[in-house]
N, C-alpha and C. Protein backbone atom coordinates (compact mmCIF):
# COMPACT_ATOMS: atom_id res chain seq x y z
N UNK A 1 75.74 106.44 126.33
CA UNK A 1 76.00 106.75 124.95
C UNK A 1 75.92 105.46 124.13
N UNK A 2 74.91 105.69 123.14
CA UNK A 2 75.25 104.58 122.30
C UNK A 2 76.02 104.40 121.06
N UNK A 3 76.74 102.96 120.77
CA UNK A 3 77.53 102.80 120.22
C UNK A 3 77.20 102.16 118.55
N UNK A 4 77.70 102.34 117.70
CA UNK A 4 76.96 102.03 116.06
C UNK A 4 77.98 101.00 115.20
N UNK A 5 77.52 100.01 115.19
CA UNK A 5 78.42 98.91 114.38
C UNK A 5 78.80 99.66 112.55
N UNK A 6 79.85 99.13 112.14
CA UNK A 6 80.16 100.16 110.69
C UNK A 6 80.50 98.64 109.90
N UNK A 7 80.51 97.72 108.96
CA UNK A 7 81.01 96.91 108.51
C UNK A 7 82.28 97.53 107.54
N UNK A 8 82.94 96.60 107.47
CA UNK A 8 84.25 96.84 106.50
C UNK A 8 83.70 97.20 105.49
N UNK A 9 82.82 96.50 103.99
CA UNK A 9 82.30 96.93 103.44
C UNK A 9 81.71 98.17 102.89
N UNK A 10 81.09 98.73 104.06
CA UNK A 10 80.33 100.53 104.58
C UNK A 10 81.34 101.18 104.67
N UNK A 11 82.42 100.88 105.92
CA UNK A 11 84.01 102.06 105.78
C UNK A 11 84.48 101.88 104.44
N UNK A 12 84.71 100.93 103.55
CA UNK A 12 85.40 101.16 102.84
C UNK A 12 84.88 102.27 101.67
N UNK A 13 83.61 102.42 101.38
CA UNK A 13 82.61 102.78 100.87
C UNK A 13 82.76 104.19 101.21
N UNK A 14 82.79 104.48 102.66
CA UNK A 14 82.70 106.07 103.18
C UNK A 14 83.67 106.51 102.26
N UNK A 15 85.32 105.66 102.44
CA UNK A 15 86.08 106.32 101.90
C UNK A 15 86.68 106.33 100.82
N UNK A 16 86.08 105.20 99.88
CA UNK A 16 86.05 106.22 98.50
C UNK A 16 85.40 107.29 98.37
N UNK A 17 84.22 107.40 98.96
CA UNK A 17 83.34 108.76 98.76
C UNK A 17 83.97 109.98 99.31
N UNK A 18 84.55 109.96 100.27
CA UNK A 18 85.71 111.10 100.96
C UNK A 18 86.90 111.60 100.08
N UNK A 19 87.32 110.40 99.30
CA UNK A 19 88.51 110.13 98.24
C UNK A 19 87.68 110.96 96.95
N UNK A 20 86.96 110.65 96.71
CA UNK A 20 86.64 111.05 95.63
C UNK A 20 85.83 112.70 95.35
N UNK A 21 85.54 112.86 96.55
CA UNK A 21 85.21 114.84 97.30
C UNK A 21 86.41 115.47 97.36
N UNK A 22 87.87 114.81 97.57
CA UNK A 22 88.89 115.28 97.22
C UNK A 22 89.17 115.16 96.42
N UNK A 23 88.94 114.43 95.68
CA UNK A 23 89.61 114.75 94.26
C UNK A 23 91.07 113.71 93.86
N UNK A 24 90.85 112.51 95.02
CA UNK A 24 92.16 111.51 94.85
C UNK A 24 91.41 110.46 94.31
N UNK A 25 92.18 109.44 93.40
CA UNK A 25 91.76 108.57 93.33
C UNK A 25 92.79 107.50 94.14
N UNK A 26 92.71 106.24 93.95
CA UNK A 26 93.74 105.51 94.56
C UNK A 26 95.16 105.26 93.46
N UNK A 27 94.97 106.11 92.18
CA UNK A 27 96.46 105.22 91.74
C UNK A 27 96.95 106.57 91.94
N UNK A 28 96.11 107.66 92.10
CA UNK A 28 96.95 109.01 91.67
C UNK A 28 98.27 109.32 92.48
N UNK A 29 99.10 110.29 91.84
CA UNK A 29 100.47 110.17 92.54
C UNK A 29 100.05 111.27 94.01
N UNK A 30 99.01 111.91 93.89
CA UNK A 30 98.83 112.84 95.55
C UNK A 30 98.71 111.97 96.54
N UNK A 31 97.92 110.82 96.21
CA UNK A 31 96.53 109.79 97.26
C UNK A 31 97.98 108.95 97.72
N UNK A 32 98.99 108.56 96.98
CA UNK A 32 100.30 107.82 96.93
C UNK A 32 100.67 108.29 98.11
N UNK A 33 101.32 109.83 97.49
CA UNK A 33 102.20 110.09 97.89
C UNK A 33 101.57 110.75 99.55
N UNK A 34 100.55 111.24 99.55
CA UNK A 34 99.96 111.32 100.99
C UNK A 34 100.44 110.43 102.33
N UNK A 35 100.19 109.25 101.64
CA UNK A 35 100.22 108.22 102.47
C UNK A 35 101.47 107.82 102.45
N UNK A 36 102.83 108.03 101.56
CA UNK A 36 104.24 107.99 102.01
C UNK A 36 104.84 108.35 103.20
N UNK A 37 105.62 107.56 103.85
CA UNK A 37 105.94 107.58 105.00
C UNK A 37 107.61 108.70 104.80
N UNK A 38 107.00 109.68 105.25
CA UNK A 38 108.06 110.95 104.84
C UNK A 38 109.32 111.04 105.79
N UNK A 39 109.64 109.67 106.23
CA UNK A 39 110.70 109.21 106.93
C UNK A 39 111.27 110.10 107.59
N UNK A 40 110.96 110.95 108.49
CA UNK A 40 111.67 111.70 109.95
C UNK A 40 112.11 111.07 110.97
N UNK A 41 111.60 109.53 111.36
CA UNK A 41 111.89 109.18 112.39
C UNK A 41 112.73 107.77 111.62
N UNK A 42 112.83 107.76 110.41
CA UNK A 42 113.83 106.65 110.39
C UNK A 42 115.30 106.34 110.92
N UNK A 43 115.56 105.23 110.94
CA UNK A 43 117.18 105.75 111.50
C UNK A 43 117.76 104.80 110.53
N UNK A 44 119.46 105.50 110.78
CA UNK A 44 120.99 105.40 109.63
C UNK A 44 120.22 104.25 108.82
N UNK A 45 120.21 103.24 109.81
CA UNK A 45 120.17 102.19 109.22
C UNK A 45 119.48 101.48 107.75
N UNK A 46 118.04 102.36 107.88
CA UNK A 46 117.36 102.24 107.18
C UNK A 46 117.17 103.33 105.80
N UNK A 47 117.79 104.26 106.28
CA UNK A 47 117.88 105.55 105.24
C UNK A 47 119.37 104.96 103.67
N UNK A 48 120.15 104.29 104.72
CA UNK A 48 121.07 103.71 103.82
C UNK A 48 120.52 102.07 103.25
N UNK A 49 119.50 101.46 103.72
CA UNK A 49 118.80 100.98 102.90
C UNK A 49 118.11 101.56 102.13
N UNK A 50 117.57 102.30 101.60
CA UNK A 50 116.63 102.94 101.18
C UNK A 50 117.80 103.57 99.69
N UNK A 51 118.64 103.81 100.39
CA UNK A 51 119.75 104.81 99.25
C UNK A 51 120.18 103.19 98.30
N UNK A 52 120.30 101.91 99.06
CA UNK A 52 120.98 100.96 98.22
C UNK A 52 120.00 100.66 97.34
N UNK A 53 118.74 100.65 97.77
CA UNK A 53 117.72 99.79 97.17
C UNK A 53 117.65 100.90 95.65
N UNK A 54 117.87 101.98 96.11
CA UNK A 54 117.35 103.37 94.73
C UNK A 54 118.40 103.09 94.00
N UNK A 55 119.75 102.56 94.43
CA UNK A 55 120.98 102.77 93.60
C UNK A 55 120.59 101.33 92.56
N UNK A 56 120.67 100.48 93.13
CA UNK A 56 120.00 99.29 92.76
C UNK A 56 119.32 99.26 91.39
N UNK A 57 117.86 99.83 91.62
CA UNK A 57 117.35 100.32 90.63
C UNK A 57 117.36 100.82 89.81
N UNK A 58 118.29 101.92 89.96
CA UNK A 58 118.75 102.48 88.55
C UNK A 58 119.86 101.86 87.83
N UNK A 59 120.76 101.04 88.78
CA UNK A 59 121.57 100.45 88.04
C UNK A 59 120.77 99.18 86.79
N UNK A 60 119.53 98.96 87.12
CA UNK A 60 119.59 97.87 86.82
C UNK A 60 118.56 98.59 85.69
N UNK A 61 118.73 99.88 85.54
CA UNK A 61 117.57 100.50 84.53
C UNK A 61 116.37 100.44 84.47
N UNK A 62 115.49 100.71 85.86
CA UNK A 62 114.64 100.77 86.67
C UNK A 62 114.59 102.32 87.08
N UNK A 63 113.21 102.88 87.07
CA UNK A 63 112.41 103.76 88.33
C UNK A 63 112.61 103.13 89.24
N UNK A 64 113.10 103.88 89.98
CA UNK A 64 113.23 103.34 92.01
C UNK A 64 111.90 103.93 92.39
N UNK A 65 111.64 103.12 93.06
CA UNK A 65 109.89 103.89 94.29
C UNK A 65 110.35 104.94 94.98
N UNK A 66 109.67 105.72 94.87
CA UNK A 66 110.39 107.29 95.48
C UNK A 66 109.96 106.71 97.19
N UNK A 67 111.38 106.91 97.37
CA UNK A 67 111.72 107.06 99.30
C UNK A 67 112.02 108.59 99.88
N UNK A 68 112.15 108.68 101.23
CA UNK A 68 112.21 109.95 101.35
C UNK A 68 113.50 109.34 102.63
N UNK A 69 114.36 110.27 102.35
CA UNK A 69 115.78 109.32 103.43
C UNK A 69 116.56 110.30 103.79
């Protein structure tokens, strides 16, 4: 079987073109939020980071980055 070299350049290329047959772009909040790590396997530890960092933010009259905890 033969094997086919792809440069970074070319992948990156495929996948805007894939991105853009769907209908994502890269700032949109779907293409975002796709790729958010929908935290199931986090543990305590980090879920209550996640809660300080949001509290944080709003205290300080800030949008927090949406986490999932």
């Amino acid at each position: 079987m033969a094997t086919t070299t792809t440069t970074l350049a070319e992948q990156l290329r495929r996948i805007e073109v894939r991105k853009l047959a769907l209908g994502l772009s890269s700032a949109s909040e779907a293409a975002v939020d796709a790729l958010r790590n929908k935290g199931g396997q986090r543990t305590p530890e980090k879920r209550e980071l996640l809660r300080r960092a949001e509290a944080r933010a709003r205290q300080a009259g800030q949008d927090p980055v949406i986490s999932y905890y």
